[in-house]
PDB file of N, CA and C in Angstrom:
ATOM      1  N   UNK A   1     165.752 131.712 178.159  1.00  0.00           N
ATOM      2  CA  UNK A   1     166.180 131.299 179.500  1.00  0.00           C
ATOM      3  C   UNK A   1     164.984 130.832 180.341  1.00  0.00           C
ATOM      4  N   UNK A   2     163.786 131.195 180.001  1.00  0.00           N
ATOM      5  CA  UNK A   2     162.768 131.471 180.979  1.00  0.00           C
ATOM      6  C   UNK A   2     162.124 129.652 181.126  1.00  0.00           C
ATOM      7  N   UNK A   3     162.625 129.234 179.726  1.00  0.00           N
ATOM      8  CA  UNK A   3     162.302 127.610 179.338  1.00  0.00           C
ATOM      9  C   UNK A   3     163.258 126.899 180.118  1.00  0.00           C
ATOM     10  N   UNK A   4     164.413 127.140 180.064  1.00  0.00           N
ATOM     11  CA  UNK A   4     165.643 126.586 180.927  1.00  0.00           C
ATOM     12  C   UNK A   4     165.100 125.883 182.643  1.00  0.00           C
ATOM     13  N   UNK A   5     164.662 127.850 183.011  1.00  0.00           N
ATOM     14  CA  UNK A   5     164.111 127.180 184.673  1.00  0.00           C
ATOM     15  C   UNK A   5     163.141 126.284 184.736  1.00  0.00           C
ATOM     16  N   UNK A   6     161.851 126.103 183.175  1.00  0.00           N
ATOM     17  CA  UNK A   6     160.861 125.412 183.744  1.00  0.00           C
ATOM     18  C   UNK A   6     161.267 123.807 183.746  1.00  0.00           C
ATOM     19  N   UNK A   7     162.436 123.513 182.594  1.00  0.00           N
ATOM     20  CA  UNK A   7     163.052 122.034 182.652  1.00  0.00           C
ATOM     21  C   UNK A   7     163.626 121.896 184.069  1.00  0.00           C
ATOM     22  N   UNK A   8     164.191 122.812 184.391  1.00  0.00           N
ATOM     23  CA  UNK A   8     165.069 122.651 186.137  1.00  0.00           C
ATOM     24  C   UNK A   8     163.912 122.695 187.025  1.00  0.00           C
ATOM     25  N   UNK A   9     163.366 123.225 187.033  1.00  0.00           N
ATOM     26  CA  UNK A   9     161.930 123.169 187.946  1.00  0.00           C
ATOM     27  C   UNK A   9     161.612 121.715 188.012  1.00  0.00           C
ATOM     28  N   UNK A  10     161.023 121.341 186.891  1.00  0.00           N
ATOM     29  CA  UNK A  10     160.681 119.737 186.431  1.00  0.00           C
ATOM     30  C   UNK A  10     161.600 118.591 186.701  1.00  0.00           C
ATOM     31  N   UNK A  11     162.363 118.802 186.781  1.00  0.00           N
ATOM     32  CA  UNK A  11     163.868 118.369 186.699  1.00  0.00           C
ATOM     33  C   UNK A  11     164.127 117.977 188.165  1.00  0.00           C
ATOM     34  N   UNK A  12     164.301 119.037 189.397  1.00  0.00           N
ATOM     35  CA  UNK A  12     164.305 119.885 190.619  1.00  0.00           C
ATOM     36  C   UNK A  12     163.317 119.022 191.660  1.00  0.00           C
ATOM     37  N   UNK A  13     162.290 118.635 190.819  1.00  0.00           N
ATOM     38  CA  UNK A  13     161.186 117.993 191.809  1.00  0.00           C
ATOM     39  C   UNK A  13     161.169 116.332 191.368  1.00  0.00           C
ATOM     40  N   UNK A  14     161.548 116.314 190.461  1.00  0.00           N
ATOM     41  CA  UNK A  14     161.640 114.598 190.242  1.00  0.00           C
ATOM     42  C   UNK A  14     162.265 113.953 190.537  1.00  0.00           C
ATOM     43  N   UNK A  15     163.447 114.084 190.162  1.00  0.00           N
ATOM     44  CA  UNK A  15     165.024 113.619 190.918  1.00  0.00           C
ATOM     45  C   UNK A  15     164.666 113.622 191.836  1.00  0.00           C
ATOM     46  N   UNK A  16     165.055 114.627 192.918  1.00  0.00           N
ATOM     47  CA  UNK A  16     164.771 114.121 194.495  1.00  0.00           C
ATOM     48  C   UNK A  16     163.470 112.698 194.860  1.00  0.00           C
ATOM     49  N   UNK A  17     162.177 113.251 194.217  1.00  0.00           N
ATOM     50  CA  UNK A  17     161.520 112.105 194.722  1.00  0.00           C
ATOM     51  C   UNK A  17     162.063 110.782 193.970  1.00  0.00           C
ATOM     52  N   UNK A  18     163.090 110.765 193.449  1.00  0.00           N
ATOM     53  CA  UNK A  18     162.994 109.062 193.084  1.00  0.00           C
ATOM     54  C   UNK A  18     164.479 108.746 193.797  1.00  0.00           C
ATOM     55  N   UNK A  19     164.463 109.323 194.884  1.00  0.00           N
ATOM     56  CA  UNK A  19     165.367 109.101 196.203  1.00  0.00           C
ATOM     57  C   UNK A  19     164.330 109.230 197.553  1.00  0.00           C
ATOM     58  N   UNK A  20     163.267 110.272 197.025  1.00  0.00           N
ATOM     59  CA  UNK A  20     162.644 110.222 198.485  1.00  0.00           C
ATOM     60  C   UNK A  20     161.533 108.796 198.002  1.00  0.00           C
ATOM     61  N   UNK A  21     161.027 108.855 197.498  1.00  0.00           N
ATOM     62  CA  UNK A  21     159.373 107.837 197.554  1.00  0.00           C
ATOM     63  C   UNK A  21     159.921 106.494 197.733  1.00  0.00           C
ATOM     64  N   UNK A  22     160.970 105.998 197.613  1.00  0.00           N
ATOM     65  CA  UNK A  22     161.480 104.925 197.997  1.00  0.00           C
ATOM     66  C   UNK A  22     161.895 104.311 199.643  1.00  0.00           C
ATOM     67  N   UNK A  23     162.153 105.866 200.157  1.00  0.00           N
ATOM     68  CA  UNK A  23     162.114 105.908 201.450  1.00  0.00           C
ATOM     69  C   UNK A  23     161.037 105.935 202.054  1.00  0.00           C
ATOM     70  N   UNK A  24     159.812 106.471 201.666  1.00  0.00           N
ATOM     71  CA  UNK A  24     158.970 107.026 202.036  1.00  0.00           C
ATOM     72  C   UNK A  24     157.514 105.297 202.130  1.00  0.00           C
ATOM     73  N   UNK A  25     158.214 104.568 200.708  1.00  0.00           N
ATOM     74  CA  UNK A  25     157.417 103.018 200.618  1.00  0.00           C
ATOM     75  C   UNK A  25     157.571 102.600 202.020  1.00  0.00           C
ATOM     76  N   UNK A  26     159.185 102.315 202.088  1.00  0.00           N
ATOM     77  CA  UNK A  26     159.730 101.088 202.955  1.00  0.00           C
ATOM     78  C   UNK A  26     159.677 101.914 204.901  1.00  0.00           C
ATOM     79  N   UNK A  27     159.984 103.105 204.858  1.00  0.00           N
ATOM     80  CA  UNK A  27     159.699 104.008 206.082  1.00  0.00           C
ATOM     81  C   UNK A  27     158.287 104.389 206.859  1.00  0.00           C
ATOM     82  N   UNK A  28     157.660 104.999 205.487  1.00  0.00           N
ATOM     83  CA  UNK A  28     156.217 105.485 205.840  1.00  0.00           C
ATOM     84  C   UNK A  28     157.170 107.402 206.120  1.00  0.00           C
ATOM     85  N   UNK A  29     156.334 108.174 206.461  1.00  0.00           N
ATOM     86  CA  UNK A  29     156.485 109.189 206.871  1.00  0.00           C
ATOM     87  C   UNK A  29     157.539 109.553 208.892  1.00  0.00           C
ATOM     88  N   UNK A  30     158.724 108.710 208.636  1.00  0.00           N
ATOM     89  CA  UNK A  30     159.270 108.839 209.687  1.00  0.00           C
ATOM     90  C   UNK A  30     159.908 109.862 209.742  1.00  0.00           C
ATOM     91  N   UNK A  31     159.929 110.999 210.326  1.00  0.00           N
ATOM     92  CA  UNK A  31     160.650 112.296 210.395  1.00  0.00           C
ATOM     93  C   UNK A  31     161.886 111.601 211.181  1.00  0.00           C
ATOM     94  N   UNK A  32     161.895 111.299 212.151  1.00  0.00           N
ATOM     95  CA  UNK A  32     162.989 111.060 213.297  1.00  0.00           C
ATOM     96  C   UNK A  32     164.237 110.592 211.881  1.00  0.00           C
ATOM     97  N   UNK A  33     163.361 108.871 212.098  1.00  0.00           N
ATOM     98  CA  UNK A  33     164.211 108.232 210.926  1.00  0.00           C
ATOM     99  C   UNK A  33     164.876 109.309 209.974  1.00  0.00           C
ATOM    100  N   UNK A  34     164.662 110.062 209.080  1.00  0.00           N
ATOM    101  CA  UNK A  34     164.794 110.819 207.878  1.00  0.00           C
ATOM    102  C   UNK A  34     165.433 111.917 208.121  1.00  0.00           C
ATOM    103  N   UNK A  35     165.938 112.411 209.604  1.00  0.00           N
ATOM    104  CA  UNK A  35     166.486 113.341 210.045  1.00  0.00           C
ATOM    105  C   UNK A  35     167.873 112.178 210.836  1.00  0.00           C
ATOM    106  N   UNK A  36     167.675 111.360 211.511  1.00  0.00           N
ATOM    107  CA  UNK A  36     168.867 110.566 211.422  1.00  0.00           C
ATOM    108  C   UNK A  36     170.096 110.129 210.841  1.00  0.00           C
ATOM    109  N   UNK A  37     169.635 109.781 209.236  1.00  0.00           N
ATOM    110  CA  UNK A  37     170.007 109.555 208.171  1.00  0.00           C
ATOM    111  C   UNK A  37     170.307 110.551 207.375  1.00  0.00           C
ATOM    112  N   UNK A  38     170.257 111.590 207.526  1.00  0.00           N
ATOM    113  CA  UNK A  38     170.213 113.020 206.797  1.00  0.00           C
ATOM    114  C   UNK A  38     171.953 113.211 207.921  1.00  0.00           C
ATOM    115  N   UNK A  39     171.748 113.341 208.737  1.00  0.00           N
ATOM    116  CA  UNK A  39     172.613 114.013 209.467  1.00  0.00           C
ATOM    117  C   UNK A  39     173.983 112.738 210.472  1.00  0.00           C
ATOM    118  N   UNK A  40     173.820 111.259 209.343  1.00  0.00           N
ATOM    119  CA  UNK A  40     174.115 110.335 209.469  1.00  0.00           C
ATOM    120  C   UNK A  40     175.740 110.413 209.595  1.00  0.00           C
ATOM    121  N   UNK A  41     176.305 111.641 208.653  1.00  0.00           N
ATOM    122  CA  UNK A  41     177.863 111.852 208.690  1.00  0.00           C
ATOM    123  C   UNK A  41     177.814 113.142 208.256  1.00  0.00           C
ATOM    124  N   UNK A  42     179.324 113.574 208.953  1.00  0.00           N
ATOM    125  CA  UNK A  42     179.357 114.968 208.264  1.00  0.00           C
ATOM    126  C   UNK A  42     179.440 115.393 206.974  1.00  0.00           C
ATOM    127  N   UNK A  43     179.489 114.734 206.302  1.00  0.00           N
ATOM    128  CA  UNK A  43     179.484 114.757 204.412  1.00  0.00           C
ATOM    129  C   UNK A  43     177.886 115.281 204.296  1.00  0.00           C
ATOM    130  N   UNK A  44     177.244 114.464 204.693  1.00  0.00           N
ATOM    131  CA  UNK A  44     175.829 114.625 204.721  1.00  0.00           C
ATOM    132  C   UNK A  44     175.272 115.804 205.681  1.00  0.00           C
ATOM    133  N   UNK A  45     175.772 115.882 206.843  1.00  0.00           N
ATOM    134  CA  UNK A  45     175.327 116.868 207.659  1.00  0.00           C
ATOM    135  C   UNK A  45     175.825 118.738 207.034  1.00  0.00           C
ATOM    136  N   UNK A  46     176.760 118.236 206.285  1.00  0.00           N
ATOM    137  CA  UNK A  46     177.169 119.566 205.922  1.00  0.00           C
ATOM    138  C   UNK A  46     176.247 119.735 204.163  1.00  0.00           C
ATOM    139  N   UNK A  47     175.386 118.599 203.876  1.00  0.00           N
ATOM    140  CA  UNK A  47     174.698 118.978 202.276  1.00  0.00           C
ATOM    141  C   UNK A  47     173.405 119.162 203.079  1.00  0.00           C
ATOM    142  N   UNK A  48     172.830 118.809 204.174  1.00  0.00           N
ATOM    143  CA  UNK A  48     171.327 119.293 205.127  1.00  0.00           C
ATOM    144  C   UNK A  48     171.552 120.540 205.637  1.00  0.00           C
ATOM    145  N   UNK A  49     172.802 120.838 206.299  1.00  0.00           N
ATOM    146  CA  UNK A  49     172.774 122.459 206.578  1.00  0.00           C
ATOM    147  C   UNK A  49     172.585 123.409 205.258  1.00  0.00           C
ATOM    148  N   UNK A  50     174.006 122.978 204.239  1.00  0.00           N
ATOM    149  CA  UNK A  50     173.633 123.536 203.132  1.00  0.00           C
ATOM    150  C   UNK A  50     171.924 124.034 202.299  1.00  0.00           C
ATOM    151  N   UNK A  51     171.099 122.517 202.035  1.00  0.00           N
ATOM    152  CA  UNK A  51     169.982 122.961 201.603  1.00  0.00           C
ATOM    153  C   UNK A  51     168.973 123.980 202.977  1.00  0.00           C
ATOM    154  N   UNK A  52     169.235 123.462 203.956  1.00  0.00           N
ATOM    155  CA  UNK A  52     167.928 124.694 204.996  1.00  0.00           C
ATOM    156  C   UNK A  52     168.913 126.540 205.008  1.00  0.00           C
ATOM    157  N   UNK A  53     170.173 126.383 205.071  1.00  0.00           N
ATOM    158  CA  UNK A  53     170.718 127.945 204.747  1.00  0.00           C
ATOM    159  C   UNK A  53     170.160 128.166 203.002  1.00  0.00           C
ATOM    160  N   UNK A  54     170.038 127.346 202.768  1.00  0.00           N
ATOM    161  CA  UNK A  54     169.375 128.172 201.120  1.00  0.00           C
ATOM    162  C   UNK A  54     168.260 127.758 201.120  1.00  0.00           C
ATOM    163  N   UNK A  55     167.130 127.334 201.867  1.00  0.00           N
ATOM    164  CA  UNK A  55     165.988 127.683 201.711  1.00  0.00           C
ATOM    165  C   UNK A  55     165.149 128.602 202.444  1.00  0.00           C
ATOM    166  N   UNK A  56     166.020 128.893 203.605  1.00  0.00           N
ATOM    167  CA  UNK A  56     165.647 130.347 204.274  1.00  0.00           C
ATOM    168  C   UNK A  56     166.209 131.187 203.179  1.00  0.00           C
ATOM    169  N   UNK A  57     167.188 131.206 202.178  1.00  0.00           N
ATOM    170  CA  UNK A  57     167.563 132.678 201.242  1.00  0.00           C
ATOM    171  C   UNK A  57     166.599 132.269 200.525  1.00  0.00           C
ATOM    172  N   UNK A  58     166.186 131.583 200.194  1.00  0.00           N
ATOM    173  CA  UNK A  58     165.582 131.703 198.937  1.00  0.00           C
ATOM    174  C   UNK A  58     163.829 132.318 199.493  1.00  0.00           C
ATOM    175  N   UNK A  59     163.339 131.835 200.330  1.00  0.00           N
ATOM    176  CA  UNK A  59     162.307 132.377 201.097  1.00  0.00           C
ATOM    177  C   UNK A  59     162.400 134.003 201.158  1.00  0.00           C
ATOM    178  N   UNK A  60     163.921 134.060 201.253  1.00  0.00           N
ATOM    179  CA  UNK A  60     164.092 135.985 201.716  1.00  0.00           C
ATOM    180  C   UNK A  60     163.639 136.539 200.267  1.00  0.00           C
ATOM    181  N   UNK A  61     164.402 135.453 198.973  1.00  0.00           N
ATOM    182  CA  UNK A  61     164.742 136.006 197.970  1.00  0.00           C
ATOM    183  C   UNK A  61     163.165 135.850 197.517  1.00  0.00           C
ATOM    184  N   UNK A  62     162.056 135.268 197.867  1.00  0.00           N
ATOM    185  CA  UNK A  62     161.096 134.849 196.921  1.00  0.00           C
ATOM    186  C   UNK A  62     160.364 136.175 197.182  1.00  0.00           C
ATOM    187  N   UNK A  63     159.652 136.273 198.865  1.00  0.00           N
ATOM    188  CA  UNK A  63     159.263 137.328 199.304  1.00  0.00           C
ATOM    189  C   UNK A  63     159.167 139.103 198.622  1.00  0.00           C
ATOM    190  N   UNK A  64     160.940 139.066 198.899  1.00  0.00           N
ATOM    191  CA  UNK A  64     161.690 140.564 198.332  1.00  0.00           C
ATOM    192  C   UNK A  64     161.013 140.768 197.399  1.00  0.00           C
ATOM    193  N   UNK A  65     161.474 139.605 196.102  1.00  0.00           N
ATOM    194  CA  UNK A  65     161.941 139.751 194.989  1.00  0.00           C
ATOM    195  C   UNK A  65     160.027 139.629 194.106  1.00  0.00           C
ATOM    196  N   UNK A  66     159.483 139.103 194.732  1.00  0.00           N
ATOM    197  CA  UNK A  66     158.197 138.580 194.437  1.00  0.00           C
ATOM    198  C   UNK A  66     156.762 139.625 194.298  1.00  0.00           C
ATOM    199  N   UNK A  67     157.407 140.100 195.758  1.00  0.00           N
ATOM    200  CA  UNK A  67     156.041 141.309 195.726  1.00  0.00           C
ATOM    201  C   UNK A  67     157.057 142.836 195.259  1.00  0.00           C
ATOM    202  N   UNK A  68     157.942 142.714 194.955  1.00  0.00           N
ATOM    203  CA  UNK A  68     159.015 143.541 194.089  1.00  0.00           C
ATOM    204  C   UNK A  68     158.362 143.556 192.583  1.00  0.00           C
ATOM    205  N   UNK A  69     158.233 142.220 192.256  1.00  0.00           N
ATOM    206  CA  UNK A  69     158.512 142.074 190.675  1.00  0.00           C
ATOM    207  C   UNK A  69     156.228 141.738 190.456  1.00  0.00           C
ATOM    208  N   UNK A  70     155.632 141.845 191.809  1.00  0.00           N
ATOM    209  CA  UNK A  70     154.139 141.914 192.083  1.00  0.00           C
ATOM    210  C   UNK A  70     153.974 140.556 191.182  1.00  0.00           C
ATOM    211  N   UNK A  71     154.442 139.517 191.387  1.00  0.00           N
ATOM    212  CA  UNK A  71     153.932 138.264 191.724  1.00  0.00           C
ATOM    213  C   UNK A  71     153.238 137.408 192.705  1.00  0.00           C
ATOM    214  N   UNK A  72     152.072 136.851 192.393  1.00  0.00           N
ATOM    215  CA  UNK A  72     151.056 136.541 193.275  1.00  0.00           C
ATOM    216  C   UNK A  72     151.437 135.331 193.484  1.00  0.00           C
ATOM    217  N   UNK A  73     150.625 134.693 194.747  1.00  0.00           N
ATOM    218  CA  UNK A  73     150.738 133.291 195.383  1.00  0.00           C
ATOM    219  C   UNK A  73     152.150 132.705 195.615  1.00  0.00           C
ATOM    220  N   UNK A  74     152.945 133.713 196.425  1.00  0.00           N
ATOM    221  CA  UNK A  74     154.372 133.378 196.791  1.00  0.00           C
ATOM    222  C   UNK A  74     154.525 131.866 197.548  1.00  0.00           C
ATOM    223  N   UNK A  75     153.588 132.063 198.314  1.00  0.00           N
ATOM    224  CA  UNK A  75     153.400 130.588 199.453  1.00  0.00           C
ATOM    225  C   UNK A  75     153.934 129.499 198.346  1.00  0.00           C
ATOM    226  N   UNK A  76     153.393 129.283 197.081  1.00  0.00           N
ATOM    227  CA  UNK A  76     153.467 128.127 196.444  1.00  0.00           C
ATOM    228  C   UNK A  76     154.912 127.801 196.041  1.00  0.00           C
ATOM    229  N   UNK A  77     155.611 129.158 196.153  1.00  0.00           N
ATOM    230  CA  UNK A  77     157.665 128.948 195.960  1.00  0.00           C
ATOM    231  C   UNK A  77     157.774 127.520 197.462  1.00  0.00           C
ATOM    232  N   UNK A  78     157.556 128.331 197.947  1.00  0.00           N
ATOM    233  CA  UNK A  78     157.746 127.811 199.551  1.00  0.00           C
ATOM    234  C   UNK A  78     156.992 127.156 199.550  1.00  0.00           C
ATOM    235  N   UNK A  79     156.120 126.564 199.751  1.00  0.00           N
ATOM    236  CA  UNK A  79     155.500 124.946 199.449  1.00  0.00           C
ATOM    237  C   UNK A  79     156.430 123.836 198.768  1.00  0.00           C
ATOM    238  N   UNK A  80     156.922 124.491 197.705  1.00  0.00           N
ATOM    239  CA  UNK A  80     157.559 123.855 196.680  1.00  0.00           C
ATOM    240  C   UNK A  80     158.985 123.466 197.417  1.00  0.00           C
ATOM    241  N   UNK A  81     159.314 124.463 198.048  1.00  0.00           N
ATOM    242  CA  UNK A  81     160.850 124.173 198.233  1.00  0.00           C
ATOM    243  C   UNK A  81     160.490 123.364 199.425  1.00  0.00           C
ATOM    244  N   UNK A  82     159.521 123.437 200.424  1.00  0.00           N
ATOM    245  CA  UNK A  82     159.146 122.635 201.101  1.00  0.00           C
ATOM    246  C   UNK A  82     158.827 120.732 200.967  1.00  0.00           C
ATOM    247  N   UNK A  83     158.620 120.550 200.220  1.00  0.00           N
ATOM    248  CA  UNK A  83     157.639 119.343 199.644  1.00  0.00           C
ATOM    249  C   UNK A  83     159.011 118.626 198.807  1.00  0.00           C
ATOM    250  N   UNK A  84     159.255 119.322 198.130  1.00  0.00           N
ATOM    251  CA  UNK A  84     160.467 119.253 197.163  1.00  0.00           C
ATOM    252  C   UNK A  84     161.793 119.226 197.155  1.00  0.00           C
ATOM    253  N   UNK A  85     162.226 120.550 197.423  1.00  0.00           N
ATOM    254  CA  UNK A  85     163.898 121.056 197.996  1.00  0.00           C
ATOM    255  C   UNK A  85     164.004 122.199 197.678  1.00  0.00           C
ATOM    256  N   UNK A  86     164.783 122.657 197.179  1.00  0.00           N
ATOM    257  CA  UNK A  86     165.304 124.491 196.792  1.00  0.00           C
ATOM    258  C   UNK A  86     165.078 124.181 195.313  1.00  0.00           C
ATOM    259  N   UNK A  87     165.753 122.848 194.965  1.00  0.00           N
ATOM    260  CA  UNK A  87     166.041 122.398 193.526  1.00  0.00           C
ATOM    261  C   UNK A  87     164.432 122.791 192.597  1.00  0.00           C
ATOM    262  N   UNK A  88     163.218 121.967 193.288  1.00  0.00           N
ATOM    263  CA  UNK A  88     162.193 122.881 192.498  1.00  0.00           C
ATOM    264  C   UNK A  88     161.719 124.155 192.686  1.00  0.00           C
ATOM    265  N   UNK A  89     161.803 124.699 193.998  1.00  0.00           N
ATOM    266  CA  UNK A  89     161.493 125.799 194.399  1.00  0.00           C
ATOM    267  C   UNK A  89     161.743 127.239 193.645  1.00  0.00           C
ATOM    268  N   UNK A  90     163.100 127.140 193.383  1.00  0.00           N
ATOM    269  CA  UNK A  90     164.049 128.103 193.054  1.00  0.00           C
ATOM    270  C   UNK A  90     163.831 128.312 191.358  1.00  0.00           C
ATOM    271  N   UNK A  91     163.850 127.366 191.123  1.00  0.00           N
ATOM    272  CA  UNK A  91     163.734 127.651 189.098  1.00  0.00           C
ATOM    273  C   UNK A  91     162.297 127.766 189.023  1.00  0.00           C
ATOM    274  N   UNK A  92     161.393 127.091 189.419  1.00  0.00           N
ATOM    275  CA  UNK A  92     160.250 127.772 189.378  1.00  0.00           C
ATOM    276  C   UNK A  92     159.412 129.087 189.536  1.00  0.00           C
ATOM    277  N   UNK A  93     160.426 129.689 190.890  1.00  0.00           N
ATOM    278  CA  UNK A  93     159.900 130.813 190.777  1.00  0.00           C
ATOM    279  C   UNK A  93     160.842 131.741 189.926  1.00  0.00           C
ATOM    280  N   UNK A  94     161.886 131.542 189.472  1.00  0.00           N
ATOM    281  CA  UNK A  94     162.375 132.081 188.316  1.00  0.00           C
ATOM    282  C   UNK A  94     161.583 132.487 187.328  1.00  0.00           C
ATOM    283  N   UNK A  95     161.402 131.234 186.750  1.00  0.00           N
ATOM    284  CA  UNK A  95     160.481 131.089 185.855  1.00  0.00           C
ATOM    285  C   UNK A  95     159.123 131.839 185.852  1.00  0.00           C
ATOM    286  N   UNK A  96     158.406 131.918 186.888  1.00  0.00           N
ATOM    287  CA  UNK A  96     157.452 133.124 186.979  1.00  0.00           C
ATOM    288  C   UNK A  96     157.902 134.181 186.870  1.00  0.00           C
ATOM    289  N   UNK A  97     159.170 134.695 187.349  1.00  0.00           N
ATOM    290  CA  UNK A  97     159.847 135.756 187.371  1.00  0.00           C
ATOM    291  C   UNK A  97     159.944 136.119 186.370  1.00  0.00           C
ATOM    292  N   UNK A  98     160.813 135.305 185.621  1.00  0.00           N
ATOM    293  CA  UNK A  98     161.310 136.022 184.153  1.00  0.00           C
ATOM    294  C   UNK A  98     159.716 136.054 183.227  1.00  0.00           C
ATOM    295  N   UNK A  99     158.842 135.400 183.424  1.00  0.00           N
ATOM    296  CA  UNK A  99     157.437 135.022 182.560  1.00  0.00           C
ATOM    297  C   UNK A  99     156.847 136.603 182.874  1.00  0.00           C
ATOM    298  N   UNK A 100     156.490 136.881 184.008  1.00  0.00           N
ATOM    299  CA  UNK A 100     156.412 138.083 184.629  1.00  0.00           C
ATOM    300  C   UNK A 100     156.797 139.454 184.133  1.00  0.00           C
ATOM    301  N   UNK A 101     158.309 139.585 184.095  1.00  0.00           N
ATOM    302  CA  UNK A 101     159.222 140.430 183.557  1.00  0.00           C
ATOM    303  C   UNK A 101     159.218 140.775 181.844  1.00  0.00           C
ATOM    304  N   UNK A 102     158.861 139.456 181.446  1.00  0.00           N
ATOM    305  CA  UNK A 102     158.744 139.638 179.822  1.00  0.00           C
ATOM    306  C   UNK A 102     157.357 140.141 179.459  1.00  0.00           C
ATOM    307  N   UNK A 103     156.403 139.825 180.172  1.00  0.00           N
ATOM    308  CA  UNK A 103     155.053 140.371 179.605  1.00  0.00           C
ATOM    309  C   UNK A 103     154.938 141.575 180.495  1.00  0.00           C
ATOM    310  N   UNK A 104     155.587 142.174 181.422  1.00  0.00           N
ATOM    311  CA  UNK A 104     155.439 143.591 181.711  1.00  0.00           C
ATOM    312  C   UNK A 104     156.471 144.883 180.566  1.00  0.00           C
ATOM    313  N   UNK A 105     157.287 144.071 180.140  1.00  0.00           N
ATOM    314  CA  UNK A 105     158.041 144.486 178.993  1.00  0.00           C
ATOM    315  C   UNK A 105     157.165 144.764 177.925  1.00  0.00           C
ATOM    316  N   UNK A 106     156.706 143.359 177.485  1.00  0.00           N
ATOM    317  CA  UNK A 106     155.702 143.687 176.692  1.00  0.00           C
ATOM    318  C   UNK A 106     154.757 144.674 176.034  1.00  0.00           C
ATOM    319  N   UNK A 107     154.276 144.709 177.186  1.00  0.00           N
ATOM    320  CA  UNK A 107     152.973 145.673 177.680  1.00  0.00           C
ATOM    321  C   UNK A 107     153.692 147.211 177.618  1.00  0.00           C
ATOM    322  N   UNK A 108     155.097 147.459 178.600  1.00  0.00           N
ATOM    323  CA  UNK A 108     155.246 148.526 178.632  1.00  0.00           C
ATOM    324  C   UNK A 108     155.701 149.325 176.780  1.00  0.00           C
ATOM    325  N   UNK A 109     156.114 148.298 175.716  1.00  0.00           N
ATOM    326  CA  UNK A 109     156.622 147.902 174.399  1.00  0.00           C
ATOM    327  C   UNK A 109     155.372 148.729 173.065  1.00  0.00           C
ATOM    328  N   UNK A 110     154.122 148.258 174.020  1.00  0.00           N
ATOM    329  CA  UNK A 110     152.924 148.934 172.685  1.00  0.00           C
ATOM    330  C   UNK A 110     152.606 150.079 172.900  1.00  0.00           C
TER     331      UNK A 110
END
């Protein structure tokens, strides 16, 4: 499974940019613009609420779950989901998670 999140991770951050960098050529870095268009119809306004209510959980969940499971450099989940979306954010830090979880198994194993 732990291979699964790192394809979705990979996966998570590419897709989106080959919707964002196209905007980003012909725009430049317009927030206004990019928040306009985001919230252009309610179809759309209800998939922008959607991703910021799950990237505050996932922030709760990285935190908790992170210095829970004593994984270092949390900021970089949240960078990620920042820069990216939830889409890389989220399987990535999975993926540390479960990477994490298996070599403390490990260890606890010899």
């Amino acid at each position: 499974m732990q291979w699964l999140y790192l394809i979705a991770a990979i996966l998570g951050t590419v897709l989106p940019l080959c919707f964002f960098v196209p905007f980003l050529m012909t725009h430049g870095f317009d927030m206004p613009l990019f928040f306009r268009q985001l919230f252009q119809s309610q179809v759309s306004s209800a998939f922008g609420i959607d991703v910021f209510v799950s990237s505050f959980v996932l922030w709760l969940f990285v935190f908790s779950e992170g210095r829970r499971r004593g994984l270092k450099n949390l900021w970089c989940y949240v960078l990620c989901n920042l820069l990216f979306g939830v889409s890389s954010g989220l399987p990535l830090f999975l993926y540390f998670r479960e990477r994490t979880i298996k070599h403390l198994r490990d260890i606890s194993a010899v």
